[in-house]
Protein backbone atom coordinates (compact mmCIF):
# COMPACT_ATOMS: atom_id res chain seq x y z
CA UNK A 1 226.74 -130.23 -101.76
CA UNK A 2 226.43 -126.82 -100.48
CA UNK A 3 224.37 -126.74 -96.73
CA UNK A 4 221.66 -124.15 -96.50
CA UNK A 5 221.11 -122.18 -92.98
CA UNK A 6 217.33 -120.93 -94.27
CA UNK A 7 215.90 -123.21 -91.25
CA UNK A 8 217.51 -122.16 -88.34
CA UNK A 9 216.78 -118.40 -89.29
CA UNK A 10 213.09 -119.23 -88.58
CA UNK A 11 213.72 -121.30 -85.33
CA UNK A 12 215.63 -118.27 -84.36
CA UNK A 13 212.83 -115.87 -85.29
CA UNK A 14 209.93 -117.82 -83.43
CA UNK A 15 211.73 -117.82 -80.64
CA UNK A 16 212.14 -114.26 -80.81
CA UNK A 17 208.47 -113.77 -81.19
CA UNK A 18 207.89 -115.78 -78.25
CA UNK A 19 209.69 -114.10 -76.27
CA UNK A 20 208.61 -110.80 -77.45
CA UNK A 21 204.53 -112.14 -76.64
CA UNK A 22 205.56 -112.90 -73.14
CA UNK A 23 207.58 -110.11 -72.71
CA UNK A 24 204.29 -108.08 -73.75
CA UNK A 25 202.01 -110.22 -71.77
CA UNK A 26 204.40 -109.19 -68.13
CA UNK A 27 203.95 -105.72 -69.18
CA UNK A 28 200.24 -105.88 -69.30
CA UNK A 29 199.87 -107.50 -65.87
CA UNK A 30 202.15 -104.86 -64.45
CA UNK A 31 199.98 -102.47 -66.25
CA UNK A 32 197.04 -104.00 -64.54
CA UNK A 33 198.65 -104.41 -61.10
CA UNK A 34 199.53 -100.26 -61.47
CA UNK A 35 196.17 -99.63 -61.89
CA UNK A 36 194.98 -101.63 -59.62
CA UNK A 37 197.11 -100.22 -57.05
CA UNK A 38 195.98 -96.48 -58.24
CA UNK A 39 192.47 -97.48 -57.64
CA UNK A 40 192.78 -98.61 -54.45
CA UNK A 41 195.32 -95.69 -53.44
CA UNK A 42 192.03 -93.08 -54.87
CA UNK A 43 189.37 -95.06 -52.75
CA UNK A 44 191.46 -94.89 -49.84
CA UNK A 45 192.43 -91.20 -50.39
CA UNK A 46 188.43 -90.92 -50.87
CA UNK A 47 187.49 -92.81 -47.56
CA UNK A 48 189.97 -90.73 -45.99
CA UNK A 49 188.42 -87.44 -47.25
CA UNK A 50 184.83 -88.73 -46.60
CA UNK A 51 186.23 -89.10 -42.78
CA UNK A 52 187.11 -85.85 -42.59
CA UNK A 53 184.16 -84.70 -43.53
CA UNK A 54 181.85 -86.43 -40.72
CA UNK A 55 182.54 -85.06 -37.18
CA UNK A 56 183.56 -86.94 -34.37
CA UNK A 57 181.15 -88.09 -31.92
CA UNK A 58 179.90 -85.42 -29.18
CA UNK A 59 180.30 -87.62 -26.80
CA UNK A 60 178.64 -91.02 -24.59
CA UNK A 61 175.18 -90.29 -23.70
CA UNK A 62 174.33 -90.95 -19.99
CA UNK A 63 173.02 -94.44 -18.87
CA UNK A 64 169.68 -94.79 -18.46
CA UNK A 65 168.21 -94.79 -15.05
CA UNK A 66 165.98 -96.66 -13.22
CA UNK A 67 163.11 -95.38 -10.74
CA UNK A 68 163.22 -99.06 -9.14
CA UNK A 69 166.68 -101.23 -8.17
CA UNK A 70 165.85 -104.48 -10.07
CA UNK A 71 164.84 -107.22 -7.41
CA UNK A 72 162.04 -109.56 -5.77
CA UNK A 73 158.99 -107.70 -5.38
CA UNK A 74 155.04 -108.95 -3.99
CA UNK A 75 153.14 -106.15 -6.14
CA UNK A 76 153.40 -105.22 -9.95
CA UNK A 77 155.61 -102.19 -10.27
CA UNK A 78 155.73 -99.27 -11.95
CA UNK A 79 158.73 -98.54 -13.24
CA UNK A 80 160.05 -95.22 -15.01
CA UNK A 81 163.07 -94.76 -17.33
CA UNK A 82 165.00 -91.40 -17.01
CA UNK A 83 168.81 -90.39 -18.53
CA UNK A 84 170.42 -87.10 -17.52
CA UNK A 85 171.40 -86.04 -21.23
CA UNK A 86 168.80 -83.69 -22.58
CA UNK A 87 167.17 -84.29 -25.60
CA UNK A 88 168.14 -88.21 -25.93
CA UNK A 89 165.30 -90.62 -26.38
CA UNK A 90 164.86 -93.83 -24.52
CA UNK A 91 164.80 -97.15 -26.24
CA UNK A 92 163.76 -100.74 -24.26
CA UNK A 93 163.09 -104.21 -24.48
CA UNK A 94 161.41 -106.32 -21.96
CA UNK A 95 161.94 -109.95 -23.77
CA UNK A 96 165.64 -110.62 -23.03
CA UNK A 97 167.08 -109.15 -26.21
CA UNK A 98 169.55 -105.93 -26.57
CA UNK A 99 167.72 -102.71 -27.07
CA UNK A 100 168.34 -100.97 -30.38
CA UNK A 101 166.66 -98.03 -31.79
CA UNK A 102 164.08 -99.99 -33.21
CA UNK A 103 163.30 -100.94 -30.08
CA UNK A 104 159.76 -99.88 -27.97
CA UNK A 105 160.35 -95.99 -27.66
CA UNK A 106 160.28 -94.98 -24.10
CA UNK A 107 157.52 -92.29 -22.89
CA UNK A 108 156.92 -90.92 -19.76
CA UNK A 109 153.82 -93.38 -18.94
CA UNK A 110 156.15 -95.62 -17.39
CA UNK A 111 156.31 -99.54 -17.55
CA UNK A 112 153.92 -101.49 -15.97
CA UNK A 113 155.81 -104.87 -14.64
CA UNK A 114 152.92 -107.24 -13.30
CA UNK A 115 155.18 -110.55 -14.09
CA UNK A 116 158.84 -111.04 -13.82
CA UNK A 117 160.69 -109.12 -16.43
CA UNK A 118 163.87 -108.14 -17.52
CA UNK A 119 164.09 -104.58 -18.79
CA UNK A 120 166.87 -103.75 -21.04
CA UNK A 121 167.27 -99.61 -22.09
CA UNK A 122 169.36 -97.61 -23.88
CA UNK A 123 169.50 -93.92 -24.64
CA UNK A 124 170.06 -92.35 -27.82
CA UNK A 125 171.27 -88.77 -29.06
CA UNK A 126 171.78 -87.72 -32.53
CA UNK A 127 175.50 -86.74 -32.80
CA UNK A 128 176.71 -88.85 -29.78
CA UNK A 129 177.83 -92.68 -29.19
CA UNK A 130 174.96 -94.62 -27.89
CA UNK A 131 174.73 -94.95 -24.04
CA UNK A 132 176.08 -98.61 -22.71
CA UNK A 133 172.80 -100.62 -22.34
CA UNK A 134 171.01 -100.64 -18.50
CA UNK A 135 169.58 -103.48 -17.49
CA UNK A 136 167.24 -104.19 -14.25
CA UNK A 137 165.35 -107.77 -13.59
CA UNK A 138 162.49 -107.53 -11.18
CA UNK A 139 160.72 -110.80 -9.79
CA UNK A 140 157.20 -110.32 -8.95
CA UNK A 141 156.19 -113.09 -6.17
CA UNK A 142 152.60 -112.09 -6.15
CA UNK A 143 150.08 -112.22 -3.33
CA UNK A 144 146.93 -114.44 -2.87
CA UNK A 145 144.16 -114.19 -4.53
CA UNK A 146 141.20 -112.11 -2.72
CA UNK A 147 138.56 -113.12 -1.35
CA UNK A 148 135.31 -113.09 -3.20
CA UNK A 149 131.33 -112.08 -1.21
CA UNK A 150 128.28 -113.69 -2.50
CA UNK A 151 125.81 -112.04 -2.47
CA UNK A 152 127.79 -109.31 -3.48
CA UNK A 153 127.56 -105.47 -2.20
CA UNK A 154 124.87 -103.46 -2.39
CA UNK A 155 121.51 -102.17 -1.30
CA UNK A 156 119.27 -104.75 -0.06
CA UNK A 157 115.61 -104.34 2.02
CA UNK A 158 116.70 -106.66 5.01
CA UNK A 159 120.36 -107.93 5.70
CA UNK A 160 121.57 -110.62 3.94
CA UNK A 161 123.63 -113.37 4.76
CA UNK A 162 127.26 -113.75 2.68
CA UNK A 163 129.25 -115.94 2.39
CA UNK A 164 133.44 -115.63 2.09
CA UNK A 165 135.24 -117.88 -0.16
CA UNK A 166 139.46 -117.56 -0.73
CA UNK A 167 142.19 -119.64 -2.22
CA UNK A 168 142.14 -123.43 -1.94
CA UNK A 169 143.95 -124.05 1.99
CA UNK A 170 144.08 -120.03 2.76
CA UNK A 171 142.18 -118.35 6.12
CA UNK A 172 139.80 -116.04 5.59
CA UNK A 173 140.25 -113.08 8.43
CA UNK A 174 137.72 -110.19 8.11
CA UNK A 175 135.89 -107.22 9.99
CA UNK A 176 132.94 -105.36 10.30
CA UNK A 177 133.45 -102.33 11.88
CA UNK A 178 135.64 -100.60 9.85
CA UNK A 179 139.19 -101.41 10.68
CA UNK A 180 141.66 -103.02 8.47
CA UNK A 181 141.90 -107.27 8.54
CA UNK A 182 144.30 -108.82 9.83
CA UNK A 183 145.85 -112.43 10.87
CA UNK A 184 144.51 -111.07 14.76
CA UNK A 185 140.82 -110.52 12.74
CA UNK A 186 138.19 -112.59 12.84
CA UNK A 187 138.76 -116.02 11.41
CA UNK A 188 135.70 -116.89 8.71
CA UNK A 189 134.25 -119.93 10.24
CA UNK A 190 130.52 -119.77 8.41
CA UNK A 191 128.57 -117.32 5.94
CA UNK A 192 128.30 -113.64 8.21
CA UNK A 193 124.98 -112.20 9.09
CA UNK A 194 125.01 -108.52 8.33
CA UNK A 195 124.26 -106.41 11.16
CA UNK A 196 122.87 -103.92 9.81
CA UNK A 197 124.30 -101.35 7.23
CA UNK A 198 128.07 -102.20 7.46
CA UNK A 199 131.27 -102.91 5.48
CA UNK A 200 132.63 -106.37 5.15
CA UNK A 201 136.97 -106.06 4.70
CA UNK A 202 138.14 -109.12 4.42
CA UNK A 203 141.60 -111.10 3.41
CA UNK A 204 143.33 -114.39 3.08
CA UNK A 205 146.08 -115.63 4.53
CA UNK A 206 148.45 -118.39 3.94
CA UNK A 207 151.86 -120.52 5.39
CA UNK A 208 154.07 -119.38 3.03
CA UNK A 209 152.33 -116.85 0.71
CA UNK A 210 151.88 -113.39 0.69
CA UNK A 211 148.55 -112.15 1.95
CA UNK A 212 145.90 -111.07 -0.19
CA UNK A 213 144.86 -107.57 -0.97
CA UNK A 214 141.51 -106.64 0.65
CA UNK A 215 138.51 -106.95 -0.42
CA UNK A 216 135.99 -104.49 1.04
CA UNK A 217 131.84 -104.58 0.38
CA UNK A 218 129.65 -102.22 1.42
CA UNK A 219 126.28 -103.02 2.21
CA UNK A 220 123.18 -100.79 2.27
CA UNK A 221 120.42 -102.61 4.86
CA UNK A 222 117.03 -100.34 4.66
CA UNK A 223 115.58 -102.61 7.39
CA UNK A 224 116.56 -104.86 9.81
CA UNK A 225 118.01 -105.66 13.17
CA UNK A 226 122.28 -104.79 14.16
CA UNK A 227 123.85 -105.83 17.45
CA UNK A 228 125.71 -103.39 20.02
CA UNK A 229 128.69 -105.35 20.79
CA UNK A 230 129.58 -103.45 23.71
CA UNK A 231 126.25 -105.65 25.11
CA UNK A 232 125.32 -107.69 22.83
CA UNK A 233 121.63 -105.37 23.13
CA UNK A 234 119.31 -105.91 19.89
CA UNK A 235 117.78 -103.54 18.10
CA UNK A 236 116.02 -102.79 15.14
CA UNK A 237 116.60 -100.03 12.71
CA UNK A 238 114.58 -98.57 9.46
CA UNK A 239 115.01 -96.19 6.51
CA UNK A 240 112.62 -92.99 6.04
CA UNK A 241 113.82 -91.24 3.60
CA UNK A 242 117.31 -90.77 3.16
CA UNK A 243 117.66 -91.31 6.65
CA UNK A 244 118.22 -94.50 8.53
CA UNK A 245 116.73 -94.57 12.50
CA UNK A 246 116.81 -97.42 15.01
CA UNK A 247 113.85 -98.30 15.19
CA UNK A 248 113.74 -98.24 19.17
CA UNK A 249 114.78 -96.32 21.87
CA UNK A 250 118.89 -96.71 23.22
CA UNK A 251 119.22 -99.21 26.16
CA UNK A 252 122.82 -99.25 26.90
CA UNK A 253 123.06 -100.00 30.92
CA UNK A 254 126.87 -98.77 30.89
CA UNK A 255 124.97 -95.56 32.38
CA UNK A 256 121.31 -94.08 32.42
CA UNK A 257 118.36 -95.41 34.39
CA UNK A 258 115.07 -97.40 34.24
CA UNK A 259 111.83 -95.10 34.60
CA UNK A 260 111.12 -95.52 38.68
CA UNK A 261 114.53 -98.00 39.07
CA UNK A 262 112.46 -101.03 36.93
CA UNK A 263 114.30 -103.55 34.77
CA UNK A 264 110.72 -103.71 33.10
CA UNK A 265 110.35 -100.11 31.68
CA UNK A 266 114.60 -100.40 30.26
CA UNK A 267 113.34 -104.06 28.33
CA UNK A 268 109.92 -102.35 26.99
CA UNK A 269 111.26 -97.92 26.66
CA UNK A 270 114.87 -98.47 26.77
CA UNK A 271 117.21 -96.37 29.45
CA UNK A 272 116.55 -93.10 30.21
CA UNK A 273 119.85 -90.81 30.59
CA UNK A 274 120.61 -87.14 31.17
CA UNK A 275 122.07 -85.08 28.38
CA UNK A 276 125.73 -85.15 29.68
CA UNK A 277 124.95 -88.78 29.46
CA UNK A 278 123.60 -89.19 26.02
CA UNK A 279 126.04 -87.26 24.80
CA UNK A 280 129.17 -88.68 26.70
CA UNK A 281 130.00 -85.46 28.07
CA UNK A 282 130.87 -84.06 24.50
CA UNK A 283 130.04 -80.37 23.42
CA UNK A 284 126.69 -79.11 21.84
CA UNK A 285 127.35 -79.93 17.76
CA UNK A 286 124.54 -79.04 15.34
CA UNK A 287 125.41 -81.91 13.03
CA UNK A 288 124.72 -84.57 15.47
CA UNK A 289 127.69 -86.07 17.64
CA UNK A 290 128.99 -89.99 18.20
CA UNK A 291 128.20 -89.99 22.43
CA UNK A 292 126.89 -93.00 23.53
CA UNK A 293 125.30 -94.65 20.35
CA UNK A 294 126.70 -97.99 19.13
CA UNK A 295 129.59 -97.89 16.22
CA UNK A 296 128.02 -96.08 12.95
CA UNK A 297 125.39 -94.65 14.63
CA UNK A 298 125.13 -91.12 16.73
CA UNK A 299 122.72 -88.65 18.89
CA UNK A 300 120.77 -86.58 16.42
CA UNK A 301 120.43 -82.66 16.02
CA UNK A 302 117.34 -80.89 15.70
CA UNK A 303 118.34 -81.03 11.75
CA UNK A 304 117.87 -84.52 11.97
CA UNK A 305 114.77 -84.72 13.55
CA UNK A 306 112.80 -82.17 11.47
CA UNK A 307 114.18 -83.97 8.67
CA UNK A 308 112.62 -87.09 9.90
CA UNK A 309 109.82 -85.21 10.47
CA UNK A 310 109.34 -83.38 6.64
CA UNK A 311 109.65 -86.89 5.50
CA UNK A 312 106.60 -88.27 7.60
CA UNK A 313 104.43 -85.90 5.94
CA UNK A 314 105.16 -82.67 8.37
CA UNK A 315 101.92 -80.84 9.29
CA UNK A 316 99.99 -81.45 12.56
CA UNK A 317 99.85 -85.71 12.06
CA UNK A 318 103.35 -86.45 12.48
CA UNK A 319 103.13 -87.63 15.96
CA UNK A 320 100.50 -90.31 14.49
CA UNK A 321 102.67 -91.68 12.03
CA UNK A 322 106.01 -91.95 14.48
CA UNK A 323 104.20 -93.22 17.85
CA UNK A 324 103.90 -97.08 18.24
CA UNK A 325 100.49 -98.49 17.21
CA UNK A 326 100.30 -100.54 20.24
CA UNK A 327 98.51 -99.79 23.88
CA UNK A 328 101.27 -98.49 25.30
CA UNK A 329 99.75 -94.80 24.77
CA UNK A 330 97.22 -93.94 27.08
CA UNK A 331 94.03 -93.52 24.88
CA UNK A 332 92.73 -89.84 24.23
CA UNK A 333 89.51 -89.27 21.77
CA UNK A 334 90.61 -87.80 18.49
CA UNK A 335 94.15 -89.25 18.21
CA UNK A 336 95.37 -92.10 16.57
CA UNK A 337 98.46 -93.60 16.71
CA UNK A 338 99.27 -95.61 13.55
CA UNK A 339 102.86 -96.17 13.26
CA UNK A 340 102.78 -95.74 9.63
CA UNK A 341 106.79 -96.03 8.99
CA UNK A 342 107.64 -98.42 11.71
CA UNK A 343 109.43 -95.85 13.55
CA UNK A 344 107.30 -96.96 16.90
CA UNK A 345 107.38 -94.08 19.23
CA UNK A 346 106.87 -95.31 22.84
CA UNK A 347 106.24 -93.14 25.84
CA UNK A 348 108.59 -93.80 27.97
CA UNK A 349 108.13 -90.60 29.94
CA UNK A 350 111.04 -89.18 31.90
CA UNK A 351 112.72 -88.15 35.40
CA UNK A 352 111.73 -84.23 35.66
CA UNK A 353 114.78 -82.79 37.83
CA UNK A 354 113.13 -79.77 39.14
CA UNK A 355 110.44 -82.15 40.73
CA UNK A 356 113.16 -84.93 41.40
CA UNK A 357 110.52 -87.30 40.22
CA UNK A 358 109.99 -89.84 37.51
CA UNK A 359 106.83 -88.83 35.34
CA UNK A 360 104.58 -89.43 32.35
CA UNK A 361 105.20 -92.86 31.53
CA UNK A 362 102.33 -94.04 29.15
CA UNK A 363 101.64 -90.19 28.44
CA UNK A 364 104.38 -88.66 27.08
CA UNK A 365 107.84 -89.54 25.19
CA UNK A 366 110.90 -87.20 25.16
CA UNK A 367 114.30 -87.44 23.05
CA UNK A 368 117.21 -85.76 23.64
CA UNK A 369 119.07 -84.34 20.28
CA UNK A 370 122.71 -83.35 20.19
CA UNK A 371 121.81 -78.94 20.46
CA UNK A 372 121.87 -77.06 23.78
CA UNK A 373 119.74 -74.60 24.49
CA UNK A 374 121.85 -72.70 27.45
CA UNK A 375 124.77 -74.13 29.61
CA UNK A 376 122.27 -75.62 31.67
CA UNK A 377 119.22 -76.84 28.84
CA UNK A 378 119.16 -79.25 25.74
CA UNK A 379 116.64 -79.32 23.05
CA UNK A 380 114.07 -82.03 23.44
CA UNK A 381 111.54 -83.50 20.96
CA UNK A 382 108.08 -84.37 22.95
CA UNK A 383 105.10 -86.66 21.97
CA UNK A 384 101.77 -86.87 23.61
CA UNK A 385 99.42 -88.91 24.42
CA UNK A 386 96.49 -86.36 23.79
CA UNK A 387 97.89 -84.88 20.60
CA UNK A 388 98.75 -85.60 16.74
CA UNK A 389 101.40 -83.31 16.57
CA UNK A 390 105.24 -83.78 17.80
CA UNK A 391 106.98 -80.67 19.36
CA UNK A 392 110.49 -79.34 19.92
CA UNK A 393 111.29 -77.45 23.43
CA UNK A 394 114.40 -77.32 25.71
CA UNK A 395 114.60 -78.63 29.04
CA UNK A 396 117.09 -78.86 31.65
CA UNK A 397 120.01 -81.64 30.94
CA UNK A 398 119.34 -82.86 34.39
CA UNK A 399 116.53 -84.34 33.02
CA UNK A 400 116.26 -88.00 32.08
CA UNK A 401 115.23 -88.88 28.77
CA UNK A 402 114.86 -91.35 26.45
CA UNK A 403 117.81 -91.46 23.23
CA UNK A 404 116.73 -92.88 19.48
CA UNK A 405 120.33 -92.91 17.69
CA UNK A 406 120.75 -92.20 13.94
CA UNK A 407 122.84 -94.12 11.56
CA UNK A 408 126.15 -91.99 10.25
C-alpha cells in the first residue's frame, strides 16, 4: 500500500502560520513601543520649549522685617511689617500656620498683638522667588486690672465720697494732687472724701504682677469745703458762675498777721499779708499768679474780680450780694448786706502803712489781686460798711490786706 504525506503538509503549514501570527504580533508591540517612545520624546521636546519660553526668576525678594524683636512684653504691641524690595506685597498669619499668598494681606495699619501671638510673613513679587518666611513670637504678660471709682467722675453740687476697688489681693495707691501714683502713694485704706474740685489717679499693685495702668477721675465740686495740707486750715469754697471762689478769706500763718496781733481776728477774717506776701514775692501777672494759695487755687487779677463781679449782677448792689449777712458789718441806714451767693464778705479791715496802724476792722474789707499799680502799689478791691457798691483802687503793697484765692 502506497503511504500518503497529505497530513504532515498541513502540520507543517499551521505551524508556519503560527509563527507568522506571532511574528506579526512582536512587530506590533515594537510598533507600539516606537510610538510610545516618539510621544514621550515630543512632550519632552515640548516641556523643554515651554521652559524656554518662561524667564528665570528675577531674583529672592527681601525678608520681611519686623518693627518689634519677638519677645515677652507687659503691654499689647503694635507691630508693623516692612521688606526693602519695592513693589512686593506682604502676606501673614498669626495662627501658627505658613503664610501663603492667600494669606491676610499686609497694610500699613499695622498688627495689633494684645495676646501672645506668633506672626508668620512673607513677601511676594511678581517675577521673583518668594522671600524665606519671617517669623517673630511675642508674649504679652499683661498688667493688673485698674482700679474702678464709684461714684464715678463728674460734676457734683457738694463732694462726694468714692470709694476704690482693684483686683482680688492687689493695693490700691492713689493721689490727689496731681502727681502720678505710685507704690510710695497713698495706700487706699477707706472710701476718700473729695476735697474739693480735684483729680483722683489711682493704681494697683501686686507681689508678682505688673502694676496696673492708671486710672484718673476728675471731679467737678460746685460747693463744699477742701483742706490746705500745708496746715491742715479748712475752708469753704463756692461756684458763681464759671468761676469757683473760697468762700473765705486765706489764713495761712506760714507768714501775714492778725488785725492788731489777735489770734481772734485770723480764726473769724483770716491773715492779713502785704502784697509781696500774697503773692510770694512773684511778679505783677494779669492772669492771676499761684503765690501763697493752697494747690489748685491762686491770687486773682482784677479780670477775675470784675468777672465775679458781672456775675453778681454788676451795677451799684454788688457789695450787698458779696458781704456776709451776719453782724460783723457795722450797721449804716440804707445798706443791706445779704450774702446772696454765699460768697460772705467780712471786713476784716487792714494795717495802713503810711499811718503804721491797724484800721477799719468791722468797717471796711480790702483784697489784694495779682496787678500792680507802680513798683511800689497793688490794685485793691474795697467794701464798705456805709455803701452797696464794691470798688477797685491801688494802694501801697506795704499795706496789709486780706487774700480770697480762686480755684485754677
Amino acid at each position: 500500500m502506497t503511504r500518503t504525506n497529505k497530513p504532515s503538509l498541513v502540520r507543517f503549514r499551521a505551524s508556519t502560520l503560527s509563527m507568522l501570527a506571532l511574528s506579526l504580533m512582536n512587530f506590533s508591540m515594537i510598533g507600539c513601543q516606537l510610538n510610545d517612545v516618539q510621544e514621550s520624546t515630543n512632550q519632552s521636546e515640548q516641556a523643554a520649549a515651554d521652559r524656554s519660553l518662561t524667564p528665570a526668576p528675577l531674583g529672592v525678594v527681601a525678608a520681611v522685617r519686623f518693627s518689634l524683636a519677638g519677645g515677652t512684653y507687659i503691654d499689647p504691641l503694635l507691630v508693623t511689617l516692612s521688606t526693602t524690595s519695592s513693589g512686593a506685597k506682604v502676606y501673614y498669619t498669626t495662627d501658627g500656620t505658613s503664610p501663603t499668598v492667600n494669606s491676610i494681606l499686609y497694610t500699613n495699619a499695622g498688627i495689633i498683638v494684645n495676646t501672645s501671638t506668633k506672626i508668620s510673613a512673607i513677601a511676594v513679587l511678581s517675577g521673583w522667588t518668594n522671600s524665606p518666611v519671617s517669623s517673630a513670637t511675642y508674649t504679652i504678660s499683661g498688667r493688673l486690672a485698674m482700679p474702678t471709682l464709684s461714684p464715678g467722675p463728674g460734676v457734683y453740687r457738694t463732694a462726694p465720697t468714692v470709694a476704690i476697688t482693684g483686683p482680688t489681693g492687689a493695693t490700691i495707691y492713689y493721689t490727689l494732687n496731681g502727681s502720678t501714683p505710685t507704690a510710695n502713694s497713698i495706700p487706699y485704706l477707706g472710701p476718700v472724701k473729695i476735697p474739693g474740685s480735684a483729680t483722683i489717679r489711682a493704681i494697683a499693685v501686686k507681689k508678682g504682677a505688673n502694676n496696673s495702668f492708671e486710672r484718673t477721675g476728675d471731679y467737678d465740686v460746685l460747693n463744699g469745703t477742701f483742706t490746705d495740707t500745708r496746715d491742715n486750715q479748712s475752708y469753704r469754697y463756692l461756684t458763681i458762675g464759671s468761676q469757683r471762689w473760697m468762700a473765705q478769706n486765706l489764713n495761712y500763718s506760714a507768714v501775714g498777721s492778725c488785725y492788731a496781733n489777735s489770734l481772734d481776728t485770723c480764726k473769724k477774717y483770716g491773715r492779713l499779708y502785704t502784697w509781696n506776701q500774697a503773692m510770694n514775692n512773684s511778679a505783677s501777672s494779669p492772669t492771676g499768679a499761684k503765690g501763697i494759695c493752697p494747690t489748685y487755687w491762686h491770687v486773682p487779677s482784677t479780670s477775675d474780680w470784675i468777672t465775679l463781679m458781672q456775675s453778681v449782677g454788676g451795677g451799684t448792689n454788688v457789695g450787698t450780694y458779696l458781704k456776709s449777712a451776719s453782724n460783723d458789718w457795722l450797721s449804716y441806714s440804707g445798706v443791706f448786706n445779704l450774702d446772696t451767693f454765699g460768697f460772705s464778705a467780712k471786713p476784716g479791715g487792714g494795717y495802713i502803712s503810711a499811718q503804721s496802724k491797724y484800721m477799719n476792722v468791722n468797717k471796711y474789707g480790702y483784697w489784694w489781686t495779682s496787678v500792680e499799680s507802680s513798683s511800689t502799689t497793688a490794685n485793691h478791691i474795697i467794701l464798705a460798711y456805709n455803701t452797696s457798691n464794691a470798688t477797685m483802687n491801688f494802694t501801697p503793697k506795704a499795706d496789709l490786706n486780706s487774700l480770697r484765692c480762686i480755684h485754677d
